[in-house]
N, C-alpha and C. Protein backbone atom coordinates (compact mmCIF):
# COMPACT_ATOMS: atom_id res chain seq x y z
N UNK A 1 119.45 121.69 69.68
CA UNK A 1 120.39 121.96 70.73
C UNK A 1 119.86 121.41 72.05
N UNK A 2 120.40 120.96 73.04
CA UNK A 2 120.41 120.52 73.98
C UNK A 2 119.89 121.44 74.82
N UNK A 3 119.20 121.57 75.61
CA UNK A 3 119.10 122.15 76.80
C UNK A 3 119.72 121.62 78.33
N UNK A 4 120.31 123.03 78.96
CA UNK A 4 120.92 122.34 80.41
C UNK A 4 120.34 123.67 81.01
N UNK A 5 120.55 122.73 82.41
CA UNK A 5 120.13 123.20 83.47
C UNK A 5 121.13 124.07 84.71
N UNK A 6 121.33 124.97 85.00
CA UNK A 6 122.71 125.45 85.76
C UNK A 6 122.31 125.34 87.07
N UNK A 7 123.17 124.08 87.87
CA UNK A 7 122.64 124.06 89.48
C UNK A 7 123.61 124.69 90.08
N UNK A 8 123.13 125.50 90.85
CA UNK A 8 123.81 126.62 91.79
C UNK A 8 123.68 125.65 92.91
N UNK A 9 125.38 125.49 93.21
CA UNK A 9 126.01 124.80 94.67
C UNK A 9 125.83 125.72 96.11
N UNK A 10 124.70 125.93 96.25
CA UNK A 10 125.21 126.27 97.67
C UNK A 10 126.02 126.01 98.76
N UNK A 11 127.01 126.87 98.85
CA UNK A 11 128.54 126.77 99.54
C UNK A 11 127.59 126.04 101.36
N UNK A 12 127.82 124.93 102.11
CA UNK A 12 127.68 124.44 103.15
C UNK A 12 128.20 125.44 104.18
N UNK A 13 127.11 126.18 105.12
CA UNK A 13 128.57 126.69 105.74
C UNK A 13 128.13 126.12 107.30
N UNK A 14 129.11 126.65 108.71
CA UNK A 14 129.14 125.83 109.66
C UNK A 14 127.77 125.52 110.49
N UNK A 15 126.97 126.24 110.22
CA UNK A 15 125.54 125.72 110.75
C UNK A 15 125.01 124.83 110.28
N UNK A 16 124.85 124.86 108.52
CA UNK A 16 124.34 123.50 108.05
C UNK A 16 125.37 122.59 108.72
N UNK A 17 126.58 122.21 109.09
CA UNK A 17 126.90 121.43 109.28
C UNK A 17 126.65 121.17 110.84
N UNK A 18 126.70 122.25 111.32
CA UNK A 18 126.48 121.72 113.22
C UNK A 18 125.01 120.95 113.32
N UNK A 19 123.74 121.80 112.63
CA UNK A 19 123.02 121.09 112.48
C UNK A 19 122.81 119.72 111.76
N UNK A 20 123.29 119.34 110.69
CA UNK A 20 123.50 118.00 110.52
C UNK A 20 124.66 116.90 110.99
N UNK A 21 125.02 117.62 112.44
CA UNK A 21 126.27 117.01 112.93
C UNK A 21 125.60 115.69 113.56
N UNK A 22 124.89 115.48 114.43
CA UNK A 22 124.21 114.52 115.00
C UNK A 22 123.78 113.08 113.94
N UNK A 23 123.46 113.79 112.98
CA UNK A 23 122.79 112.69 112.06
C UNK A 23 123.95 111.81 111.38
N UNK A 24 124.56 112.73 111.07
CA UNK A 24 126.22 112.35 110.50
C UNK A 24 126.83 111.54 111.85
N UNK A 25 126.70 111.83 112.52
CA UNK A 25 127.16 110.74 113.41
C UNK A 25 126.75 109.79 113.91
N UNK A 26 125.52 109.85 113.87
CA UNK A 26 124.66 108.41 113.93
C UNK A 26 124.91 107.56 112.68
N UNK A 27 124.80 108.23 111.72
CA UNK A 27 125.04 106.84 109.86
C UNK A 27 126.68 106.89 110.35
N UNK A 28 127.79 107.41 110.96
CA UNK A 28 128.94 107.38 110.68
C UNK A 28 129.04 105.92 112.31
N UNK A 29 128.46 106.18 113.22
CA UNK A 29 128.47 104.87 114.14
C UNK A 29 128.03 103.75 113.38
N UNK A 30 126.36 103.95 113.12
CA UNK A 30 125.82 102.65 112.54
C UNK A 30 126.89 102.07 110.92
N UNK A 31 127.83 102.62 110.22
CA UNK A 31 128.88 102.32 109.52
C UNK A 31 130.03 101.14 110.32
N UNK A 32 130.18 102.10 111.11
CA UNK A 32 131.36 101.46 112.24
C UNK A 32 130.85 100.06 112.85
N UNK A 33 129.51 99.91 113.39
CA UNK A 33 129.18 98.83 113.88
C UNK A 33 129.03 97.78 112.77
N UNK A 34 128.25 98.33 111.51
CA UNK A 34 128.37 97.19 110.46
C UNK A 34 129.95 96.90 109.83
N UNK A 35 130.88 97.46 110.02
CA UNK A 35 131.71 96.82 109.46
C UNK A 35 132.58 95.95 110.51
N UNK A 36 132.57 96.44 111.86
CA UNK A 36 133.25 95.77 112.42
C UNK A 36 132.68 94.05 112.85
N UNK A 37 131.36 93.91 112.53
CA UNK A 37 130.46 92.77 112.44
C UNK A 37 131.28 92.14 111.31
N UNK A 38 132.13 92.82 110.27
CA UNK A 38 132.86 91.87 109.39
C UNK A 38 134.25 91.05 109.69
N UNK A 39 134.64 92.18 111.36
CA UNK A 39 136.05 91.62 111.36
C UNK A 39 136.30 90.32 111.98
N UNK A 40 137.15 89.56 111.58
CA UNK A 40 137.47 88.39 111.89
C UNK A 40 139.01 88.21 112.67
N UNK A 41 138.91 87.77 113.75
CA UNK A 41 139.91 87.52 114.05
C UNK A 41 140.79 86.14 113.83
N UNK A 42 142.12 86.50 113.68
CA UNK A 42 142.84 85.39 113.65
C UNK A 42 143.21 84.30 114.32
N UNK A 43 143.17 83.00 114.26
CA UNK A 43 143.40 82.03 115.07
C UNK A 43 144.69 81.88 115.42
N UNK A 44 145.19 81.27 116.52
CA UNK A 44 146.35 80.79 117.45
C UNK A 44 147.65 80.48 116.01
N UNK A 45 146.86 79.42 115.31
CA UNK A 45 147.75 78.80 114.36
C UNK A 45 147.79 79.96 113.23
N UNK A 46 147.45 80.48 112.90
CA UNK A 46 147.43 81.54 111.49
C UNK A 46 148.53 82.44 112.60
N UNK A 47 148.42 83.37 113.54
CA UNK A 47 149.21 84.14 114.30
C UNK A 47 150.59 83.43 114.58
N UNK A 48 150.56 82.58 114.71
CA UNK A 48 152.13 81.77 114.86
C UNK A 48 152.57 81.61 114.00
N UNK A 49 152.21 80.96 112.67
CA UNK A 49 152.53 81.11 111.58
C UNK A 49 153.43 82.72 111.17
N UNK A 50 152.58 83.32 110.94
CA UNK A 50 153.01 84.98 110.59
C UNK A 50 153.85 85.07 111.06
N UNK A 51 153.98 84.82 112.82
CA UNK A 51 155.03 85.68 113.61
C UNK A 51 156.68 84.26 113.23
N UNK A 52 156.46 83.46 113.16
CA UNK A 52 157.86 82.88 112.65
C UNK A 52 158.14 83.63 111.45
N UNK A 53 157.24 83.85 110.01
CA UNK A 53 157.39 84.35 108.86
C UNK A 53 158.30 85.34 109.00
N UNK A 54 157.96 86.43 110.27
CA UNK A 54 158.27 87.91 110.26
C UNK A 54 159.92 87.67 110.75
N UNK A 55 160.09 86.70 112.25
CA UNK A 55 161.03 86.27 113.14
C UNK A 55 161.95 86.48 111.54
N UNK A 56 161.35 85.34 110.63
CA UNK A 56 162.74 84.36 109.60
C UNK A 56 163.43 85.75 108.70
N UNK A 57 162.36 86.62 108.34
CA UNK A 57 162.67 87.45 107.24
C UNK A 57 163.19 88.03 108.09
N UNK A 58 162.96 88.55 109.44
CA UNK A 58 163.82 89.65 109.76
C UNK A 58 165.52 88.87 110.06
N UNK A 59 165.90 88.28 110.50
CA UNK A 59 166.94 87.43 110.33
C UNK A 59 167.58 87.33 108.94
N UNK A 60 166.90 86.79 107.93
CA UNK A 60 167.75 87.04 106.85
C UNK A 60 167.67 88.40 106.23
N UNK A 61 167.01 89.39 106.36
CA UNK A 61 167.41 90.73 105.75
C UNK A 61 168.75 91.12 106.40
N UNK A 62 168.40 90.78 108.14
CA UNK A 62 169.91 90.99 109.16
C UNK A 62 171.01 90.85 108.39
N UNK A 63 171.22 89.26 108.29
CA UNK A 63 172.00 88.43 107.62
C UNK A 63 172.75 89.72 106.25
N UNK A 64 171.68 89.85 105.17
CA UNK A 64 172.10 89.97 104.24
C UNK A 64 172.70 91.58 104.18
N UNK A 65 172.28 92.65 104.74
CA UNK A 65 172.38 93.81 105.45
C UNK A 65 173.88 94.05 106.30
N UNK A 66 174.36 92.80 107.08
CA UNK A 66 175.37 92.44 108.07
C UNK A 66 176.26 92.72 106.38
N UNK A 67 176.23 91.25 105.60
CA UNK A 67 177.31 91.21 104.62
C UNK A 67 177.64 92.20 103.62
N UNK A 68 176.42 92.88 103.12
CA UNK A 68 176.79 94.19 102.19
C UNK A 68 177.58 94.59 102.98
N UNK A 69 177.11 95.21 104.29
CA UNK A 69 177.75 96.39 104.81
C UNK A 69 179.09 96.13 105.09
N UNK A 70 179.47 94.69 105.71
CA UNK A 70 181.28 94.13 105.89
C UNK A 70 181.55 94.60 104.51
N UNK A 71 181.37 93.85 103.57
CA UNK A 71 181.71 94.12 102.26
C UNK A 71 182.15 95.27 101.40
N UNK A 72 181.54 96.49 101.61
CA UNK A 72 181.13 97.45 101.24
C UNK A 72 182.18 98.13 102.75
N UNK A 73 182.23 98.43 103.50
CA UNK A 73 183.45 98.54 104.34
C UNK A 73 184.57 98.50 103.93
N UNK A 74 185.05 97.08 103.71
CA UNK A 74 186.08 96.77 103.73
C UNK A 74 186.48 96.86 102.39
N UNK A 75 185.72 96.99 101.27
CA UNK A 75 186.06 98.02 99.73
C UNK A 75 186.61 99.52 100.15
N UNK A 76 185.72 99.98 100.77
CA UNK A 76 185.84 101.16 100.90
C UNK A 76 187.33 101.53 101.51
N UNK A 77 187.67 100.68 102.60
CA UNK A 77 188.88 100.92 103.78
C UNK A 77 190.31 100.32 102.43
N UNK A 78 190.07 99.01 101.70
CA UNK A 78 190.66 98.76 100.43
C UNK A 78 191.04 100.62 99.44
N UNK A 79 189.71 100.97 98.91
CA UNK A 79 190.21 101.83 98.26
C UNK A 79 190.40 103.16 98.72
N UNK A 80 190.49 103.59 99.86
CA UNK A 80 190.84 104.69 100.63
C UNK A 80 192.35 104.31 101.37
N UNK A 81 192.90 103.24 101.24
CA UNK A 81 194.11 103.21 101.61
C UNK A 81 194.86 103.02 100.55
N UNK A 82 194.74 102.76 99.49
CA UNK A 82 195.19 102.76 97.74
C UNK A 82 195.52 103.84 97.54
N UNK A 83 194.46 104.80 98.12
CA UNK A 83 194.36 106.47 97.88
C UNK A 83 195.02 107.52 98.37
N UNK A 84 195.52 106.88 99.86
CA UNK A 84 196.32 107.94 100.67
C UNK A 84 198.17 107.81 100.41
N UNK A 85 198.18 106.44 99.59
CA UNK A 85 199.52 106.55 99.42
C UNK A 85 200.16 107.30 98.50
């Protein structure tokens, strides 16, 4: 048979944590500084790019959004006047 071991969790309560508040915030800065050493910003041409992308799609969702809804209207005003006669 196996032998185990039963580890008793001692519940954290707010002192352990005030006291390890400082430290936790030093590894939680030095985190922050190494990752933001990863961020890259975007160039002139990549940002113009995108923003026409966004300009075009939002235009044709417009577009297509505009025609359901005429469409879908004017069914509706179609079969609600079919209905009242």
């Amino acid at each position: 048979m196996a032998k185990t071991i039963a580890v008793v969790d001692q519940p954290i309560t707010g002192m352990d944590r005030l006291k390890t508040g400082p430290a936790r915030l030093g590894e939680f800065l030095k985190d922050v500084r190494a990752e933001m050493k990863k961020v890259v910003s975007p160039s002139r041409a990549e940002v113009q790019a995108t923003t026409i992308v966004v300009i075009v799609t939002v235009f044709v969702f417009a577009a297509y959004f505009g025609a359901v809804d005429y469409i879908v209207g004017h069914l509706m005003d179609f079969i609600f006047s079919h209905l009242a006669k």
